[in-house]
C-alpha atoms as a PDB file:
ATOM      1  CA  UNK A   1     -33.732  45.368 -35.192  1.00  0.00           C
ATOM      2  CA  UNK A   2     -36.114  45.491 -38.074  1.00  0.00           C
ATOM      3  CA  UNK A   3     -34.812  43.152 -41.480  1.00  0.00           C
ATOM      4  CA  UNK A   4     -36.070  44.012 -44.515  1.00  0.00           C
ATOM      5  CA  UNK A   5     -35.657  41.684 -47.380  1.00  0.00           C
ATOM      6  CA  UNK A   6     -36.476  42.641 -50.937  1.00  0.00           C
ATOM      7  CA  UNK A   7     -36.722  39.487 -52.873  1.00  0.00           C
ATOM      8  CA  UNK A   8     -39.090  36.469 -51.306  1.00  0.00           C
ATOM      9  CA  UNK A   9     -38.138  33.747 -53.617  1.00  0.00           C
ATOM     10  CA  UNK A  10     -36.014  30.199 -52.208  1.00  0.00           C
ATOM     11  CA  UNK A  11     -32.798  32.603 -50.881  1.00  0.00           C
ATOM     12  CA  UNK A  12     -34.831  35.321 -49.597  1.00  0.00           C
ATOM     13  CA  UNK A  13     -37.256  33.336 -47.696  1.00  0.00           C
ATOM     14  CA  UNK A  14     -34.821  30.987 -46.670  1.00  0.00           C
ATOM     15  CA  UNK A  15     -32.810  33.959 -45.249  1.00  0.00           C
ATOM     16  CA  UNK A  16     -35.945  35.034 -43.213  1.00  0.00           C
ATOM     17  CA  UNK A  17     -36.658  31.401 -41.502  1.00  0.00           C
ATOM     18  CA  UNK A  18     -33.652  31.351 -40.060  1.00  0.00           C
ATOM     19  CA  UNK A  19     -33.211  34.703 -38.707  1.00  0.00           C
ATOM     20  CA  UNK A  20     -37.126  34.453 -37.338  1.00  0.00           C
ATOM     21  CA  UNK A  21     -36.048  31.287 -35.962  1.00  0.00           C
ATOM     22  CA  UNK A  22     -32.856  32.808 -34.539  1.00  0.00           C
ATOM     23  CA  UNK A  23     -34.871  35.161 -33.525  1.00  0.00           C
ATOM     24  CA  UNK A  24     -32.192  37.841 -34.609  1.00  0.00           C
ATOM     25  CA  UNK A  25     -34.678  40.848 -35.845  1.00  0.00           C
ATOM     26  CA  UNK A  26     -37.562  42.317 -33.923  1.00  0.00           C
ATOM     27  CA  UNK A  27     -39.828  42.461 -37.518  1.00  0.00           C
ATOM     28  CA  UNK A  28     -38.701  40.661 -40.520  1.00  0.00           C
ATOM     29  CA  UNK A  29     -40.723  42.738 -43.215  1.00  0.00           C
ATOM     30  CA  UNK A  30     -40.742  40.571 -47.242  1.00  0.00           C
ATOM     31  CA  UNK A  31     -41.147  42.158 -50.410  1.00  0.00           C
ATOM     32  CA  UNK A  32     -41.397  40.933 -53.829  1.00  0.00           C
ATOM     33  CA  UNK A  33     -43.003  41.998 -56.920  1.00  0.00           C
ATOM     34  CA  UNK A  34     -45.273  39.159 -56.856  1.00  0.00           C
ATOM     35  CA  UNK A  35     -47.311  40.084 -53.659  1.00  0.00           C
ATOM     36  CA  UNK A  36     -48.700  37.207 -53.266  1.00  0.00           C
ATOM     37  CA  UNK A  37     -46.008  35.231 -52.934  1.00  0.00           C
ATOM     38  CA  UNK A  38     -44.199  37.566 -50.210  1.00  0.00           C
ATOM     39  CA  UNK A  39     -47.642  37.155 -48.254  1.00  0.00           C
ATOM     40  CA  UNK A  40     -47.639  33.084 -48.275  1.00  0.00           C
ATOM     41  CA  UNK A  41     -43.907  33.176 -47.228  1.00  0.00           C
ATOM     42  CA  UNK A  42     -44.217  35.738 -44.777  1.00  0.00           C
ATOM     43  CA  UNK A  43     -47.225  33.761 -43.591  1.00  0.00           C
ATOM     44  CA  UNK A  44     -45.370  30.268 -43.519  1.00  0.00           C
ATOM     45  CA  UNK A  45     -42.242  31.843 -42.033  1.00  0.00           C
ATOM     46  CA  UNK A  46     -44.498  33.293 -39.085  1.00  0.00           C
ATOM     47  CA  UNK A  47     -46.230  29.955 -38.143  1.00  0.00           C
ATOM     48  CA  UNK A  48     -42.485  28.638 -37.342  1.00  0.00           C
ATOM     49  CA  UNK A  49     -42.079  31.329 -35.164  1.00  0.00           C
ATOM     50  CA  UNK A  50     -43.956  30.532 -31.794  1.00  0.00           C
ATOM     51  CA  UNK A  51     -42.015  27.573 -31.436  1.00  0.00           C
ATOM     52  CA  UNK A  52     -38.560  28.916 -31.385  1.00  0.00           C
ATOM     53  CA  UNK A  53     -38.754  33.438 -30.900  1.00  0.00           C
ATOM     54  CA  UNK A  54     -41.049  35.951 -31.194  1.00  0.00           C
ATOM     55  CA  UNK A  55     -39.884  37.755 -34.521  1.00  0.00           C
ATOM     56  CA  UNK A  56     -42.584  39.470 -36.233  1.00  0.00           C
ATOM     57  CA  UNK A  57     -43.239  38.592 -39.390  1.00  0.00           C
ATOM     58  CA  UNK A  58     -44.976  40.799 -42.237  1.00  0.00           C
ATOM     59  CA  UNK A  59     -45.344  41.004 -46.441  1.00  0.00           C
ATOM     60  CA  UNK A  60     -45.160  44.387 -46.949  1.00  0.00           C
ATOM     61  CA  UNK A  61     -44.287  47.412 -49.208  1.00  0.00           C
ATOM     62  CA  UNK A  62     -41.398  49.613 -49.637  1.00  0.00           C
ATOM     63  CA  UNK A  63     -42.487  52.459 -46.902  1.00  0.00           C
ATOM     64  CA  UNK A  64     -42.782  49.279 -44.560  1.00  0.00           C
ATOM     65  CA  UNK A  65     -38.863  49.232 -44.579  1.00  0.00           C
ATOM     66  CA  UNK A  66     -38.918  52.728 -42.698  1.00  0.00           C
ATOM     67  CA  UNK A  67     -36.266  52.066 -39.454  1.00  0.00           C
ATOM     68  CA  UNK A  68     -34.886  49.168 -40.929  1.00  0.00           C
ATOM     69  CA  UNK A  69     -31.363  48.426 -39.517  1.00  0.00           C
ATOM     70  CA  UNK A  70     -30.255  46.143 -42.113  1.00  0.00           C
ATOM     71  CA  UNK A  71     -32.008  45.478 -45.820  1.00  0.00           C
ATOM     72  CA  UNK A  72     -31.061  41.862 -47.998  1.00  0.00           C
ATOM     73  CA  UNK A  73     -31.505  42.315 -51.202  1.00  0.00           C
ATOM     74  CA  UNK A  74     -32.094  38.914 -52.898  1.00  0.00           C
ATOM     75  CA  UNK A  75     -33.799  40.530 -56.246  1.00  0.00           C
ATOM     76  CA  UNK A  76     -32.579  39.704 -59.865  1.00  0.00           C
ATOM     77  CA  UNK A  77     -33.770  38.354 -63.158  1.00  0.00           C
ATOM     78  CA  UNK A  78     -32.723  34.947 -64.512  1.00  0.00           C
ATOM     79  CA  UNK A  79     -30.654  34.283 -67.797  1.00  0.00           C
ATOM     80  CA  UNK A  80     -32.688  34.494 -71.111  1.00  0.00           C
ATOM     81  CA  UNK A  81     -31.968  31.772 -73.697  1.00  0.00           C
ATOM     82  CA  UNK A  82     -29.007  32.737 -75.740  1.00  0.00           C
ATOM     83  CA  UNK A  83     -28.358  35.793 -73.397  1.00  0.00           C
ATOM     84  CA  UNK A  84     -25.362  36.980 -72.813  1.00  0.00           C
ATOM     85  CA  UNK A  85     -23.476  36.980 -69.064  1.00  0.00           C
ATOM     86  CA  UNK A  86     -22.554  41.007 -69.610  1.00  0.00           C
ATOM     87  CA  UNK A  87     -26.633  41.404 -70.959  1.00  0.00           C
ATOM     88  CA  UNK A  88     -27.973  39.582 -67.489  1.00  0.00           C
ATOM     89  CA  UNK A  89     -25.553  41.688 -65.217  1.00  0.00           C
ATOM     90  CA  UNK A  90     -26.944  44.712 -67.084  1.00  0.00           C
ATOM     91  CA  UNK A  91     -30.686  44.009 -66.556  1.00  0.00           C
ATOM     92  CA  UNK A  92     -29.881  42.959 -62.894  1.00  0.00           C
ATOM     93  CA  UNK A  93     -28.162  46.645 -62.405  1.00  0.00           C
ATOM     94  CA  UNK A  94     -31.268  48.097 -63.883  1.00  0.00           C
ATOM     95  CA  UNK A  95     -33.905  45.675 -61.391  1.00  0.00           C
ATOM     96  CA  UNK A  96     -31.216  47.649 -58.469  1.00  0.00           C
ATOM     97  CA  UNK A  97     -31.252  50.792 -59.761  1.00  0.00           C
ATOM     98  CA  UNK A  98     -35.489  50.587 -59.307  1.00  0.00           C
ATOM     99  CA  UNK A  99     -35.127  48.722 -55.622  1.00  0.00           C
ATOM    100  CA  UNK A 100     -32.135  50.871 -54.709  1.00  0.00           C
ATOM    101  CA  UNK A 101     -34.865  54.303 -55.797  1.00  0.00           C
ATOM    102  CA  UNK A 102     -37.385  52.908 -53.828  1.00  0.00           C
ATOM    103  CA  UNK A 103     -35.378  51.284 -50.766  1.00  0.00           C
ATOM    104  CA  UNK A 104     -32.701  54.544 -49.850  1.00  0.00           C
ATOM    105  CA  UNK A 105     -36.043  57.538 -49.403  1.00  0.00           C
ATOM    106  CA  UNK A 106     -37.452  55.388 -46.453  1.00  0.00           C
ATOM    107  CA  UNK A 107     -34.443  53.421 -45.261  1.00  0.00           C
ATOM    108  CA  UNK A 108     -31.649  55.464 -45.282  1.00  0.00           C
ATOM    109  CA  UNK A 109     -29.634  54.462 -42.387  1.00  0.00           C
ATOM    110  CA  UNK A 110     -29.759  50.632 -43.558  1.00  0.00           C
ATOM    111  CA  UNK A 111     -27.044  48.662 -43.960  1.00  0.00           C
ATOM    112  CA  UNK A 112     -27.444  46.863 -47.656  1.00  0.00           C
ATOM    113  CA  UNK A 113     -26.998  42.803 -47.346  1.00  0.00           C
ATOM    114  CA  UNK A 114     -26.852  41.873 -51.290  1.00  0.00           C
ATOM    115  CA  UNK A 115     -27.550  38.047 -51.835  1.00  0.00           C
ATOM    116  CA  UNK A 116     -28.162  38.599 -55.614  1.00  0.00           C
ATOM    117  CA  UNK A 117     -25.697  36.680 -57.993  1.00  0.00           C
ATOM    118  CA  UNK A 118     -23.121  37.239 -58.996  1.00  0.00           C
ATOM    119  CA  UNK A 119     -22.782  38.889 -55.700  1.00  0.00           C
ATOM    120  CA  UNK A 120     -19.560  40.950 -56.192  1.00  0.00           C
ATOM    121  CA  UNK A 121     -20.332  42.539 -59.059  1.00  0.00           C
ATOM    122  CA  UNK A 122     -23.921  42.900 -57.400  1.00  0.00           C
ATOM    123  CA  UNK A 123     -21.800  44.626 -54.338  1.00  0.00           C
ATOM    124  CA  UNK A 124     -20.127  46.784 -56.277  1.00  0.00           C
ATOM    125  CA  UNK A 125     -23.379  47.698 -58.415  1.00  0.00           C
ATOM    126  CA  UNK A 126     -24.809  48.466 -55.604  1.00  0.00           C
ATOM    127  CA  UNK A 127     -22.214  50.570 -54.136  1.00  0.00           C
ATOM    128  CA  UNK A 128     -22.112  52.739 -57.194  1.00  0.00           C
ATOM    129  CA  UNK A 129     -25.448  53.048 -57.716  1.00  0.00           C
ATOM    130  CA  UNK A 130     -26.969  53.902 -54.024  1.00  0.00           C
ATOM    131  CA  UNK A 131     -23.659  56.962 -53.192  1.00  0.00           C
ATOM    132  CA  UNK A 132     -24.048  55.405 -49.544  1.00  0.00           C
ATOM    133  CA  UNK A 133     -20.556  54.875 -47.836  1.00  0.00           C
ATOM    134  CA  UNK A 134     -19.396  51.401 -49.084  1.00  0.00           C
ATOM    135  CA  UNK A 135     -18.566  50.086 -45.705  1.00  0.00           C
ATOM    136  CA  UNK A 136     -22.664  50.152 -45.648  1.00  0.00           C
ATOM    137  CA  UNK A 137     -22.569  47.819 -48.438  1.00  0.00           C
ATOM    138  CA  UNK A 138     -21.839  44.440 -47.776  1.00  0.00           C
ATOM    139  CA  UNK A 139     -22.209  40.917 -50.320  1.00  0.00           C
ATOM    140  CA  UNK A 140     -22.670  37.554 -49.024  1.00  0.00           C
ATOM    141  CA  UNK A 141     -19.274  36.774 -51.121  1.00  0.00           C
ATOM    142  CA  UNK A 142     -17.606  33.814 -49.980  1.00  0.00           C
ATOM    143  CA  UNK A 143     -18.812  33.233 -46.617  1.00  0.00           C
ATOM    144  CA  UNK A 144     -20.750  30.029 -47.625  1.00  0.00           C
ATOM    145  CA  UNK A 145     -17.565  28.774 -49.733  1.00  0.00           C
ATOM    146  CA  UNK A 146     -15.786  29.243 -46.289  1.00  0.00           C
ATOM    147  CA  UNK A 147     -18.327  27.016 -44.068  1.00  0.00           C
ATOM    148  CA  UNK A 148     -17.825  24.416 -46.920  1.00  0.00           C
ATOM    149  CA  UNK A 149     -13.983  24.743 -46.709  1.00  0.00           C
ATOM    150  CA  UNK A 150     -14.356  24.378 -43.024  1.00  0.00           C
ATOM    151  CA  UNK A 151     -16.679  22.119 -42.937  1.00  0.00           C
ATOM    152  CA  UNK A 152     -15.003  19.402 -45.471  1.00  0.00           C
ATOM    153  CA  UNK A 153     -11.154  20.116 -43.304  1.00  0.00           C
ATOM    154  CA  UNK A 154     -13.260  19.211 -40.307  1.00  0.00           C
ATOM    155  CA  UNK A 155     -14.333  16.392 -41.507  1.00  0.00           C
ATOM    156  CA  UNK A 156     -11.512  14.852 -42.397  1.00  0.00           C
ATOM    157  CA  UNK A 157      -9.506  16.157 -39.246  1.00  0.00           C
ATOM    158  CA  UNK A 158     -12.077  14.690 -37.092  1.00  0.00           C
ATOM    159  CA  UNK A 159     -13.079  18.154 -35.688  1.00  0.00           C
ATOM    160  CA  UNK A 160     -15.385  20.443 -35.528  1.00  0.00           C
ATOM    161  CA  UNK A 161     -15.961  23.179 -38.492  1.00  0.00           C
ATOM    162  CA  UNK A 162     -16.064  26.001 -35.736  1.00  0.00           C
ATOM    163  CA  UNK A 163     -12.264  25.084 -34.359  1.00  0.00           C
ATOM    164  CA  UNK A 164     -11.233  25.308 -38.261  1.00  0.00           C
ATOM    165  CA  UNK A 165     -10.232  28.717 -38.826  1.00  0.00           C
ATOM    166  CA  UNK A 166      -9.094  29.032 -42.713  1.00  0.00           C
ATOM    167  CA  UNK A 167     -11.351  31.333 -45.370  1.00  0.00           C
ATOM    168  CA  UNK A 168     -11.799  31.453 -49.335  1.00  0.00           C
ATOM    169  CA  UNK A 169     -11.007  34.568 -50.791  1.00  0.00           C
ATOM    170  CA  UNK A 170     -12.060  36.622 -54.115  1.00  0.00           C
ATOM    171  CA  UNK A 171     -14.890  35.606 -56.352  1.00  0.00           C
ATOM    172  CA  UNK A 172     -17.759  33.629 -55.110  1.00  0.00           C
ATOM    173  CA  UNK A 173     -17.334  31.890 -58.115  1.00  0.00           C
ATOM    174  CA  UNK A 174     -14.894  29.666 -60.103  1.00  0.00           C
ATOM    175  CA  UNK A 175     -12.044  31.971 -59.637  1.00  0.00           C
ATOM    176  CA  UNK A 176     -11.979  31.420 -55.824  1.00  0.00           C
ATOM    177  CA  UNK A 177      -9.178  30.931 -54.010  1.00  0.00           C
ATOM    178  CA  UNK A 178      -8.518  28.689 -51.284  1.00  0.00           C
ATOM    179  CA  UNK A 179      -5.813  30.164 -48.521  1.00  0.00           C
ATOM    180  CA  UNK A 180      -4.336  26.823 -46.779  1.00  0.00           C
ATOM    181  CA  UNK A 181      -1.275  28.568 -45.977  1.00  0.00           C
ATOM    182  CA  UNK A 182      -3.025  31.226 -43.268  1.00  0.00           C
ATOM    183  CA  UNK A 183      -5.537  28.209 -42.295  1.00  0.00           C
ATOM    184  CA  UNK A 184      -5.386  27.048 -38.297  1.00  0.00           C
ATOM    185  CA  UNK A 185      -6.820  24.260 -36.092  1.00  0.00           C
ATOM    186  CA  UNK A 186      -7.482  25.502 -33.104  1.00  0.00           C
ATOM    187  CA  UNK A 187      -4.022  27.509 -32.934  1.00  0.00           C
ATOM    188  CA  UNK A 188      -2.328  25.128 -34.517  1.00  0.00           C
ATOM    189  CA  UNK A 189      -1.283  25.651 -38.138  1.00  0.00           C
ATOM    190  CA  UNK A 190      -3.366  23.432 -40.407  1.00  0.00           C
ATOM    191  CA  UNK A 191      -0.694  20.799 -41.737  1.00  0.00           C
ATOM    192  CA  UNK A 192       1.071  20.404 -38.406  1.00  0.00           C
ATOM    193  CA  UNK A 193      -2.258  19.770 -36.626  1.00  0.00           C
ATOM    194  CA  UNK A 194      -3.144  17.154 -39.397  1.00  0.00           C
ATOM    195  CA  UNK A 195       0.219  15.404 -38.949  1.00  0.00           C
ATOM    196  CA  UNK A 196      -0.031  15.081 -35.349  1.00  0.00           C
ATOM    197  CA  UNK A 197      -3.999  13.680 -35.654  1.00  0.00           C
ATOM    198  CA  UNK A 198      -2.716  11.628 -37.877  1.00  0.00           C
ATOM    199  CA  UNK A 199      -4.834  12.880 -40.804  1.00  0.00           C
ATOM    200  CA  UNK A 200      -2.018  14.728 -43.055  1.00  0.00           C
ATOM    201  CA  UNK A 201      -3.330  17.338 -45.893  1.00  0.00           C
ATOM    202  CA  UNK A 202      -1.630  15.528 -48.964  1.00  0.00           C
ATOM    203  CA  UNK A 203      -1.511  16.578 -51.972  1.00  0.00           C
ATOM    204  CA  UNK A 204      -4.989  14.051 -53.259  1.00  0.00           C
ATOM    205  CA  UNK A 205      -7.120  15.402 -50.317  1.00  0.00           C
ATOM    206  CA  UNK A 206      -6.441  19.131 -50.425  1.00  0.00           C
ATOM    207  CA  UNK A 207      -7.453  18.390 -54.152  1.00  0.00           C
ATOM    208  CA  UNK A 208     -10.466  16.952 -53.088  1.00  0.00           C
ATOM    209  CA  UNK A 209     -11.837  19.602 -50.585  1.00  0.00           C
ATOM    210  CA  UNK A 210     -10.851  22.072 -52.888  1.00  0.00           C
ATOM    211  CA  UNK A 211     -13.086  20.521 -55.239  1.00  0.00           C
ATOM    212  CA  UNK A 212     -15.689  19.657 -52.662  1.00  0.00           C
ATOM    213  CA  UNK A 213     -15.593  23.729 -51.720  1.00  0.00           C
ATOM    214  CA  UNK A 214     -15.357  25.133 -55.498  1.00  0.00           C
ATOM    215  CA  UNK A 215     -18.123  22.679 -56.869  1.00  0.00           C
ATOM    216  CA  UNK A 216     -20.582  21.936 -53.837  1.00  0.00           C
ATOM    217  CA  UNK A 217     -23.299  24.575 -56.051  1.00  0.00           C
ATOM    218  CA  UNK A 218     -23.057  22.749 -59.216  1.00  0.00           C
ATOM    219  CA  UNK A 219     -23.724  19.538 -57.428  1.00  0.00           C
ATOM    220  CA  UNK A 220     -26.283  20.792 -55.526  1.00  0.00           C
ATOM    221  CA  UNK A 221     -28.236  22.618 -58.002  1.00  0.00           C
ATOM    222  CA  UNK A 222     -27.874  19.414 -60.541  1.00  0.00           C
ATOM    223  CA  UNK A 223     -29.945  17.393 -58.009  1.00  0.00           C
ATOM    224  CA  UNK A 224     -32.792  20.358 -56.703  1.00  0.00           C
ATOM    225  CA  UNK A 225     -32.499  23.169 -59.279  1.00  0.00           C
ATOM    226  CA  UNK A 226     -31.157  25.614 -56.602  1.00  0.00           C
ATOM    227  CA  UNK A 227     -29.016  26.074 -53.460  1.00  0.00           C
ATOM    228  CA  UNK A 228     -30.624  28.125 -50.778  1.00  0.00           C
ATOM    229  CA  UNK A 229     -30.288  26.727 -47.115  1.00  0.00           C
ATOM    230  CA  UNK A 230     -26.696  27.564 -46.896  1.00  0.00           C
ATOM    231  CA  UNK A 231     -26.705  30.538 -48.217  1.00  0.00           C
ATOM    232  CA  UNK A 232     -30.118  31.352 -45.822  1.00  0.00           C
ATOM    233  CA  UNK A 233     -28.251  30.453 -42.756  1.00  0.00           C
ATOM    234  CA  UNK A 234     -24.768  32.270 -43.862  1.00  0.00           C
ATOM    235  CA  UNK A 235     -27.139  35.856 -44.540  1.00  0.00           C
ATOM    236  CA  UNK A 236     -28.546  35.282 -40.952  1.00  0.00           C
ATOM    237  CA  UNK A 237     -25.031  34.675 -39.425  1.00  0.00           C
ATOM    238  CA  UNK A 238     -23.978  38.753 -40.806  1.00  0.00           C
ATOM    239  CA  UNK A 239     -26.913  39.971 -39.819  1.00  0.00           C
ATOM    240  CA  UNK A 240     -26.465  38.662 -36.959  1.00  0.00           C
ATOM    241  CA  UNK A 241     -22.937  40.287 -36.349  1.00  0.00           C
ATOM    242  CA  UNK A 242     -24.461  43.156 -36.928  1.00  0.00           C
ATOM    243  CA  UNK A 243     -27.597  43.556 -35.221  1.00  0.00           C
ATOM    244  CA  UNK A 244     -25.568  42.670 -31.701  1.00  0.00           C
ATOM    245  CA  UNK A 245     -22.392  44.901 -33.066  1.00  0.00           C
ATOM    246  CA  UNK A 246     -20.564  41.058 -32.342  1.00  0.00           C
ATOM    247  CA  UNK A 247     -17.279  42.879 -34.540  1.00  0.00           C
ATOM    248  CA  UNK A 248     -16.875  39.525 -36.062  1.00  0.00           C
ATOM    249  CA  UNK A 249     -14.472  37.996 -39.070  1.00  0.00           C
ATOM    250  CA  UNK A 250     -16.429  37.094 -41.796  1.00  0.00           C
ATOM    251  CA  UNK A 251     -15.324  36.489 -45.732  1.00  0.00           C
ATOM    252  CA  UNK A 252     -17.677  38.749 -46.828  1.00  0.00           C
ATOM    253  CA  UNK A 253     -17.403  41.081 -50.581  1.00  0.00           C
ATOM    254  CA  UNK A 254     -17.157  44.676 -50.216  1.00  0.00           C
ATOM    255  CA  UNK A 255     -15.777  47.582 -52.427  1.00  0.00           C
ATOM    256  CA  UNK A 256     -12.370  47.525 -51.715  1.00  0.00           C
ATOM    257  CA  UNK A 257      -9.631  50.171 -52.434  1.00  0.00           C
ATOM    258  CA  UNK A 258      -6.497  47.503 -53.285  1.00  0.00           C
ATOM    259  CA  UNK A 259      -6.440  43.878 -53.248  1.00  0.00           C
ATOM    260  CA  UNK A 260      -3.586  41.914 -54.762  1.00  0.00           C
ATOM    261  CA  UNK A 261      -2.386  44.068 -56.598  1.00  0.00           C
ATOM    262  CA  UNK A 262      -6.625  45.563 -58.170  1.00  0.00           C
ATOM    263  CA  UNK A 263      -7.995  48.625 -56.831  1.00  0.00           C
ATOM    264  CA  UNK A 264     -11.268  49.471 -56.425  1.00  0.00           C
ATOM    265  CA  UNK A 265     -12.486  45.920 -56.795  1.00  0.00           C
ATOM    266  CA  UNK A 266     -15.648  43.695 -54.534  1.00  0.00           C
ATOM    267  CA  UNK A 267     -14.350  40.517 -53.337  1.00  0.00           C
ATOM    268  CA  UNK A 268     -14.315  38.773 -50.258  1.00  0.00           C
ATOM    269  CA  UNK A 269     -11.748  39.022 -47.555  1.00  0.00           C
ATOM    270  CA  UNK A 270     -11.837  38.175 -43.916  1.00  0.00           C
ATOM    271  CA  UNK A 271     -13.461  41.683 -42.809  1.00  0.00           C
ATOM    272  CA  UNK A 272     -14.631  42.496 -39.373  1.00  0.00           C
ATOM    273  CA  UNK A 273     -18.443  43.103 -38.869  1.00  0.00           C
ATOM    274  CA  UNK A 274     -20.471  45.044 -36.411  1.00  0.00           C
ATOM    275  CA  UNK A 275     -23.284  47.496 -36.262  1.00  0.00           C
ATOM    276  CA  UNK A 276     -21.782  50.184 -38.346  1.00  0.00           C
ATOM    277  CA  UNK A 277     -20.743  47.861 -41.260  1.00  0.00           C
ATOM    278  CA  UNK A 278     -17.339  46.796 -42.346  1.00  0.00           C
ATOM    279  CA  UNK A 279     -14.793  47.773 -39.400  1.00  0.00           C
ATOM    280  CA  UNK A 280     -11.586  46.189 -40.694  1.00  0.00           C
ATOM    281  CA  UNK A 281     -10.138  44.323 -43.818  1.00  0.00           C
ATOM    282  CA  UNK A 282      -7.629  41.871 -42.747  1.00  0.00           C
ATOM    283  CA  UNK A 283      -5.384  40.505 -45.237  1.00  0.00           C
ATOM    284  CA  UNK A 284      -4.468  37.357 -45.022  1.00  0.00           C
ATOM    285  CA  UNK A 285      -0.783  35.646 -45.434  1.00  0.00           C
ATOM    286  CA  UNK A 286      -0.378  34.387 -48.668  1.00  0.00           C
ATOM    287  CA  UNK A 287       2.367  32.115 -50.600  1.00  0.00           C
ATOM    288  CA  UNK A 288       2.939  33.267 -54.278  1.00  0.00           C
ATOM    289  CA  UNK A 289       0.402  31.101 -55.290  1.00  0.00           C
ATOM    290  CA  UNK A 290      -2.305  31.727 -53.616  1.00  0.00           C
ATOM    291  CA  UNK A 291      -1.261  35.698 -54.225  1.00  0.00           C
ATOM    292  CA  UNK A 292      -1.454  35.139 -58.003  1.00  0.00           C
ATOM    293  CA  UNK A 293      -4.629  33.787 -58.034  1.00  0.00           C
ATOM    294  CA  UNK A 294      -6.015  36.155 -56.096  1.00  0.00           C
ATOM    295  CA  UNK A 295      -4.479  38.685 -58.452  1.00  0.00           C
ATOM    296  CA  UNK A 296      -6.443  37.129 -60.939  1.00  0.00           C
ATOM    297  CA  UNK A 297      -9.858  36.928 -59.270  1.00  0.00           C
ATOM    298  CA  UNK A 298      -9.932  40.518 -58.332  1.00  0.00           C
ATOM    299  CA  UNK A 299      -8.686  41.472 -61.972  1.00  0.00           C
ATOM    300  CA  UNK A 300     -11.701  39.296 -63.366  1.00  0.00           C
ATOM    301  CA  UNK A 301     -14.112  40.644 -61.162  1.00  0.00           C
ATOM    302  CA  UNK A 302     -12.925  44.560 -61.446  1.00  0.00           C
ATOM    303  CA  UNK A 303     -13.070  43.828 -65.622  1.00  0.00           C
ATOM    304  CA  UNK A 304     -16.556  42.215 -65.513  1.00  0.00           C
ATOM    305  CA  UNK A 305     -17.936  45.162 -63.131  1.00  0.00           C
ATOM    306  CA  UNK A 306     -16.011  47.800 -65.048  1.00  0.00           C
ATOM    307  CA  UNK A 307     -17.812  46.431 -68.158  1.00  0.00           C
ATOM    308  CA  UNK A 308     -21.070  47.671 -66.821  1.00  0.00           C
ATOM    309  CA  UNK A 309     -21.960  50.813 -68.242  1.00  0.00           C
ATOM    310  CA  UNK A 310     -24.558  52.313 -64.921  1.00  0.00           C
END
């Protein structure tokens, strides 16, 4: 499968190493505005490759995303001084509305991967702008907060992430919601599995992965300016459940039609993935809680998109 990906800066590129190293696309074509920055990470990217696939990898133009199976779009503007969070989502919608004009005539049949923060609003930008079915349309949402959730329960269970099954849910963003009361080891739910390891979920740790999860960016970004290896690998790992139609469950955003309560709102749920897009939304159980807040998420989300005049 051919990957496109429209935006070469740190998130981008990052997202290009690792599926070249993966070796989960055929051709791996980068475009950016600033040409010659697509053509030194396009060139970096492809000296990694003889060691581990043989991707393909290019700097290119738009009619070089012709056949494309899948297109990221990590493009955007950064906040101005004294600029407004309503004025930045509108002159992001405006850098999509140019990529989306130039991206749909030669790649029609993509699926669109949107990286670009804040990525639900971005999703359902995108969805409204391009007129493409919305199960084409797919944000990175919260499948990065949901390795970190794993991650941090795995670590204190003693386990591996990958026999953690639990998943964040709404926003990628402060409004995120943790669901602990659908979350599993193994088969096991999660607070009888810690009690019989011996490593109960009180009250002090959930606080503290749920602060590890919500504020692992800020953290990251005081001490290198950016996050971008996560968020590289998590883009690879959809693309990869689509490119080998693996009908996976991944917390990814997408338009949905009712969520808690919101209609028409992008957030992330656990959603299954294969070639054709989203397959499934699954919902998961909920105590009131956790139901509230993600009442409140979507409702944040659907006013801060609605807000957008497009």
């Amino acid at each position: 499968m051919k990957v496109g990906i429209v935006g070469a800066g740190m998130v981008g590129s990052t997202a290009g190493y690792a599926l070249a190293l993966m070796g989960l696309a055929s051709e791996i074509v980068l475009i950016d505005r600033n040409d010659a920055l697509a053509v030194a990470q396009a060139e970096d990217i492809a000296h990694a490759v003889p060691f581990m696939s043989s991707t393909v990898v290019n700097a290119g133009q738009y009619r070089d995303l012709e056949g494309a199976g899948v297109v990221i779009l990590a493009a955007g503007v950064s906040q101005k001084p004294g600029e407004t969070r309503l004025e930045l989502l509108e002159r992001n919608a405006a850098v999509f509305r140019a990529v989306l004009a130039e991206v749909l005539p030669v790649a029609p049949d993509a699926i669109l991967l949107i990286a670009s923060n804040p990525v639900d609003i971005m999703t359902q930008i995108t969805t409204r702008l391009s007129g493409i079915d919305p199960r084409r349309v797919i944000g990175s949402g919260t499948i990065l907060d949901t390795a970190r959730f794993r991650s941090l329960v795995g670590r204190h269970l003693g386990i591996s992430p990958q026999s953690v099954h639990a998943y964040v849910l709404g926003e990628h963003g402060d409004s995120e919601v943790l669901a602990w009361t659908s979350a599993r080891a193994g088969s096991v739910p999660l607070s009888s599995f810690a009690a019989q390891v011996g490593s109960p979920l009180t009250a002090e740790v959930r606080a503290q992965i749920d602060d590890g999860v919500r504020n692992a960016a800020y953290k990251i970004i005081n001490g290198k300016g950016s996050t971008y290896y996560g968020i590289g690998a998590g883009l690879a790992r959809i693309v990869k459940a689509i490119a080998r139609d693996q009908r996976d469950v991944l917390s990814v955003s997408n338009t949905t039609a009712e969520v808690a309560g919101v209609r028409d709102v992008a957030l992330s749920i656990p959603r299954v993935i294969g070639a054709e897009g989203v397959l499934a939304d699954l919902f998961p159980d909920l105590d009131e809680a956790e139901y509230a807040a993600l009442n409140r998420s979507a409702s944040l989300l659907k006013e801060r998109a609605d807000a957008i005049p497009l």
